[in-house]
Protein backbone atom coordinates (compact mmCIF):
# COMPACT_ATOMS: atom_id res chain seq x y z
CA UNK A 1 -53.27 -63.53 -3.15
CA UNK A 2 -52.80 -67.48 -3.49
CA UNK A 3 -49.52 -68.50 -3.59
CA UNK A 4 -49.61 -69.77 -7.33
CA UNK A 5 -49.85 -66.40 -7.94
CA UNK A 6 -47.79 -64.50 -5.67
CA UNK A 7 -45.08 -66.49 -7.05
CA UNK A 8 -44.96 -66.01 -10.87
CA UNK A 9 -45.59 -61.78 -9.44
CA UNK A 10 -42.65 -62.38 -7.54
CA UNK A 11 -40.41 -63.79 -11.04
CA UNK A 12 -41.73 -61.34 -13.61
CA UNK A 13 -40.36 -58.21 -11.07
CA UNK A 14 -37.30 -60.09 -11.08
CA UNK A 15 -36.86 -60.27 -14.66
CA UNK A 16 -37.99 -56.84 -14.77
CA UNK A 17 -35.27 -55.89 -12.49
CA UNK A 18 -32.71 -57.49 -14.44
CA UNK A 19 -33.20 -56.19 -17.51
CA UNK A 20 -33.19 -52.51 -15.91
CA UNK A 21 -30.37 -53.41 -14.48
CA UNK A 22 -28.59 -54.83 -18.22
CA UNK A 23 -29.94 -51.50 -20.03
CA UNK A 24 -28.42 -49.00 -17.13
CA UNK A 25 -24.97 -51.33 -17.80
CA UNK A 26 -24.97 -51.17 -21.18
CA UNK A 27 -25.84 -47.06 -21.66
CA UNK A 28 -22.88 -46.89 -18.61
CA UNK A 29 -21.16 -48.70 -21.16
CA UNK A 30 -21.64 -46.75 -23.97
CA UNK A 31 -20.92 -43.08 -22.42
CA UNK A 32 -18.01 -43.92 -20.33
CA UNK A 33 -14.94 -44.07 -22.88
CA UNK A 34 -13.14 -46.99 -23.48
CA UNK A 35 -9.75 -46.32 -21.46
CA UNK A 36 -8.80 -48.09 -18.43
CA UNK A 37 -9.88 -48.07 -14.97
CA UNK A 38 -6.01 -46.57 -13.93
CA UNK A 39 -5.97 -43.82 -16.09
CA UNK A 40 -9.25 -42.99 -14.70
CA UNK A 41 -8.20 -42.79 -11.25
CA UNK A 42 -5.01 -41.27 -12.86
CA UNK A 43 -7.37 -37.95 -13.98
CA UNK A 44 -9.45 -38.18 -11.11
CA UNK A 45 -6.15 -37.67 -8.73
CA UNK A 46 -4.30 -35.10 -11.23
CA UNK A 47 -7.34 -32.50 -11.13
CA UNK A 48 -6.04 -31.51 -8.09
CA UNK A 49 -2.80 -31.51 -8.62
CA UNK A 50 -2.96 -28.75 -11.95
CA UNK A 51 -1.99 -25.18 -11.64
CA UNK A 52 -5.14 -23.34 -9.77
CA UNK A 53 -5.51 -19.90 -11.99
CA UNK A 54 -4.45 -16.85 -9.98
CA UNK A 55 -5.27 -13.06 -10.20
CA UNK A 56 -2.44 -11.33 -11.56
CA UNK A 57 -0.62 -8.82 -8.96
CA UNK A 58 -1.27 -5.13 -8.55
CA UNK A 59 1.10 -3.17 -10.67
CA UNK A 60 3.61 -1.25 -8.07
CA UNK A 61 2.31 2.58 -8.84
CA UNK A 62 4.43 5.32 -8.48
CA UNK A 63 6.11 5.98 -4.96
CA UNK A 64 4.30 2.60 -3.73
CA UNK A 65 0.45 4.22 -3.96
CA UNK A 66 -2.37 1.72 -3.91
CA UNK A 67 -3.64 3.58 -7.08
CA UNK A 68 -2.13 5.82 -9.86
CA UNK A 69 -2.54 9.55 -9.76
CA UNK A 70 -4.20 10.43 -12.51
CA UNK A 71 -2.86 11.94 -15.91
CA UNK A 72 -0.22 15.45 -15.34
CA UNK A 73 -0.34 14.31 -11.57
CA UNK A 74 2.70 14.75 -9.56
CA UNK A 75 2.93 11.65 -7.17
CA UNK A 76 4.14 12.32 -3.36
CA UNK A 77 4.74 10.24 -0.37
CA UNK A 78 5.74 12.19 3.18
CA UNK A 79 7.06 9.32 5.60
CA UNK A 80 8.06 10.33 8.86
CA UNK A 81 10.85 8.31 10.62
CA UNK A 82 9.84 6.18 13.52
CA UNK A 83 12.32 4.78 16.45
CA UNK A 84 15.59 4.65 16.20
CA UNK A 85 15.79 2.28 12.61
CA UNK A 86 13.13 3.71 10.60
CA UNK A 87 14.37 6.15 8.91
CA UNK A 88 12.30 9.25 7.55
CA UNK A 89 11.49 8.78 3.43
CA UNK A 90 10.69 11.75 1.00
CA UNK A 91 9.50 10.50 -2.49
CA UNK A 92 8.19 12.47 -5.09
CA UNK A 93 7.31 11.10 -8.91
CA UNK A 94 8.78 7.47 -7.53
CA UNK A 95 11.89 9.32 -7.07
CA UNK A 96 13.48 8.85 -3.29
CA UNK A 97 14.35 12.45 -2.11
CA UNK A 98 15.22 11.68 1.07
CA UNK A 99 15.71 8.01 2.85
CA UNK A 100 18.21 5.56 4.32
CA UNK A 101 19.05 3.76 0.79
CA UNK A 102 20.66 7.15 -0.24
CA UNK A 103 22.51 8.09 3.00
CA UNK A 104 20.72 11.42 3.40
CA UNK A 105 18.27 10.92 6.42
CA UNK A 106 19.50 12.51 9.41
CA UNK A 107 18.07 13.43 13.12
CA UNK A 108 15.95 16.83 13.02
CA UNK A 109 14.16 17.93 10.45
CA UNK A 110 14.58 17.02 6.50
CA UNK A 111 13.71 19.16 3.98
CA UNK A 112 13.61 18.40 0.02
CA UNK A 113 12.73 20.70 -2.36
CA UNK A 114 11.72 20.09 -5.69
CA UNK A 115 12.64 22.34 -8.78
CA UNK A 116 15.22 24.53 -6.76
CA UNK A 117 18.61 25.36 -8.49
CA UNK A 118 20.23 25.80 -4.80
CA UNK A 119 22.19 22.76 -3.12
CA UNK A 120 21.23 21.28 -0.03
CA UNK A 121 23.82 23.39 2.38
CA UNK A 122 23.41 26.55 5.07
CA UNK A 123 20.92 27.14 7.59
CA UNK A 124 17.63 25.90 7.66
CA UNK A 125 16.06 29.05 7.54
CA UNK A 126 18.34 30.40 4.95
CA UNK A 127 17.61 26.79 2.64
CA UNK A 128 13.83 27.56 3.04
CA UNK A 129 14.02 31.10 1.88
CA UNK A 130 16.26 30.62 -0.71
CA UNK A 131 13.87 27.97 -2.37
CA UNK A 132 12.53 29.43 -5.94
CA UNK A 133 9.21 30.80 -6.63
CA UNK A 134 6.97 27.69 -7.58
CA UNK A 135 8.80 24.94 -5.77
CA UNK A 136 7.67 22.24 -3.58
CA UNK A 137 9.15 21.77 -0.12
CA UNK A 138 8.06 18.34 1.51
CA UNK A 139 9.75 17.90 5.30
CA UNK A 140 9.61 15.02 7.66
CA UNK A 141 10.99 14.56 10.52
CA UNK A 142 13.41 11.47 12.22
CA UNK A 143 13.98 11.39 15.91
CA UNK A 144 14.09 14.57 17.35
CA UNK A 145 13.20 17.62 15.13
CA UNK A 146 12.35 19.92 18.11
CA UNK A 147 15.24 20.30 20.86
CA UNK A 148 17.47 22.67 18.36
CA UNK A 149 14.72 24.48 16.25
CA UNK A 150 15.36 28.40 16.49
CA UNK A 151 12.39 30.53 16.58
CA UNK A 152 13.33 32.09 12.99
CA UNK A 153 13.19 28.43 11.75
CA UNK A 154 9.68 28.22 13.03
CA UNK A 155 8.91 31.58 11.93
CA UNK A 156 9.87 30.42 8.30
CA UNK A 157 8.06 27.47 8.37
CA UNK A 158 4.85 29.25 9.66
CA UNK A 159 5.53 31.60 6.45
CA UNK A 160 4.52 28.64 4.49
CA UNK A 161 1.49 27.51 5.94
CA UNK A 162 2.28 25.34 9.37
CA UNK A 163 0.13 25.73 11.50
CA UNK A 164 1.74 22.86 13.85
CA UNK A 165 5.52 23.61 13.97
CA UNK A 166 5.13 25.22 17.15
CA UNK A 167 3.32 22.46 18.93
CA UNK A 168 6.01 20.47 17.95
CA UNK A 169 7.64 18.50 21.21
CA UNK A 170 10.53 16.41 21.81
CA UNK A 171 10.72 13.50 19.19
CA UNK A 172 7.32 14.35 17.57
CA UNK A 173 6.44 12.90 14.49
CA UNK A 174 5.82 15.15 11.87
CA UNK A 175 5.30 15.66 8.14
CA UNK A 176 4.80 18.62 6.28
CA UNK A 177 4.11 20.02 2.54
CA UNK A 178 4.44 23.79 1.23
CA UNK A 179 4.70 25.44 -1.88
CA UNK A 180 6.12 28.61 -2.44
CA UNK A 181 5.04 30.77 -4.57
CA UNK A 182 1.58 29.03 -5.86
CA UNK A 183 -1.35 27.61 -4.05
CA UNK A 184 -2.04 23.75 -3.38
CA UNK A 185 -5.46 22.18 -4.62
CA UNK A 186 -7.59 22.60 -1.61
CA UNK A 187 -8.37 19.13 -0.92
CA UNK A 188 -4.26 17.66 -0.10
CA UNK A 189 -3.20 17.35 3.23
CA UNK A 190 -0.67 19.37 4.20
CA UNK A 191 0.62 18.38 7.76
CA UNK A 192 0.34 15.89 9.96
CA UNK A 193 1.96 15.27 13.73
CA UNK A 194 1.65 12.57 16.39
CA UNK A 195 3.59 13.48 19.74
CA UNK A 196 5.27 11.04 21.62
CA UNK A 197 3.09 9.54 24.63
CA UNK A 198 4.85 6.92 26.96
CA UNK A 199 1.19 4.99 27.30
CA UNK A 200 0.96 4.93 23.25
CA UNK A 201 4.29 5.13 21.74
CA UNK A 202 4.80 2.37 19.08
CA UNK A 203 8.46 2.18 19.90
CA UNK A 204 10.25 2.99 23.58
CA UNK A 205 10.56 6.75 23.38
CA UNK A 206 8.86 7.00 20.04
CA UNK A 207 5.82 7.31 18.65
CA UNK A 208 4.49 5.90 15.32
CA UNK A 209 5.51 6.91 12.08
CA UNK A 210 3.56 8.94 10.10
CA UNK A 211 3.03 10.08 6.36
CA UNK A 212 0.84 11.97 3.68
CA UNK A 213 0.47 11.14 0.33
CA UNK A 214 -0.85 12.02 -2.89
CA UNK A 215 -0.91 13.85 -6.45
CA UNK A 216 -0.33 17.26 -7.21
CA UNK A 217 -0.94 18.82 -10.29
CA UNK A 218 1.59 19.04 -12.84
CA UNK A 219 0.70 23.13 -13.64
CA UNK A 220 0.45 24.91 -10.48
CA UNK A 221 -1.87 27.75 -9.94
């Protein structure tokens, strides 16, 4: 190409590339609103700084369940206590039964019983027998539940379904639910124990706690 000609190729791209370069600046022009360059940076920054949207928090269910039992559903929750601080819990229908905020954990083994007319005084065994037809006894254990259990204890407990109240050892953990008088839905857990074991205790001289939970039905069968 002479260089006549490579020159004027050289101008026309030019002008070409400046009048690109006018029309991109004027449609820039015309879409960005006419505010100031500040208050642009302004909502640039403050996008950041607005409330982020959160998922509201689970609803607390009944006796602190992840989900809610469903409709004429008795809730439970069988907490066994663990160490010397954590004290045993009984809660039925979000009621607390049994647990340190009401004073009435003890060492040994504590029994609540729903829908009896009886108080919570006498013997063990006597308290279990005397517990009316169709009632629910939930017991859990804090500390040492074992040393002073009699045999007729055990044999009243058996008389309601345990079938691990006799492999119970010093300061098991252990939670237990019995009706008297009707027959729980096949499919609840009814006992649980963890013995204590120096080379797996959660706590010196304890094990871990333990606990059942779930819904019974409101008619029993």
């Amino acid at each position: 190409m002479r260089p006549a000609a490579a020159g004027a190729f050289k101008a026309g791209f030019l002008v070409f590339a400046s009048l690109c370069a006018w029309y991109c600046g004027y449609l820039l022009a015309e879409l960005i609103p006419d505010a100031p360059l500040t208050s642009a940076v302004y909502n640039i920054r403050s996008i950041g700084k607005k409330p982020v949207l959160k998922a509201p928090a689970p609803k607390r269910q009944k006796c602190d369940h992840w989900t809610a039992c469903p409709p004429n559903t008795y809730a439970y929750r069988l907490l066994s206590g663990g160490g010397r601080s954590n004290y045993a819990k009984v809660c039925f229908e979000d009621e607390l039964l049994i647990g340190q905020k009401i004073g009435n954990a003890a060492p040994g083994i504590n029994i609540a019983i729903v829908n009896s007319a009886g108080d919570n005084s006498g013997p063990m065994t006597k308290f279990i027998q005397s517990a009316p037809p169709k009632s629910l006894l939930l017991m859990v254990t804090h500390d040492d539940g074992s040393t002073r259990l009699k045999d007729d204890a055990k044999k009243a407990i058996e008389a309601l379904g345990s079938k691990e109240i006799r492999n119970m050892r010093f300061r098991s953990s252990w939670v237990f639910l019995a009706a008297k008088g009707f027959e729980l839905p096949a499919g609840i857990q009814r006992e649980k124990i963890n013995h204590s074991d120096n080379k797996k205790n959660r706590y010196s001289g304890w094990p871990a706690e333990i606990q059942i939970e779930g819904c019974i039905p409101r008619e029993p069968s």
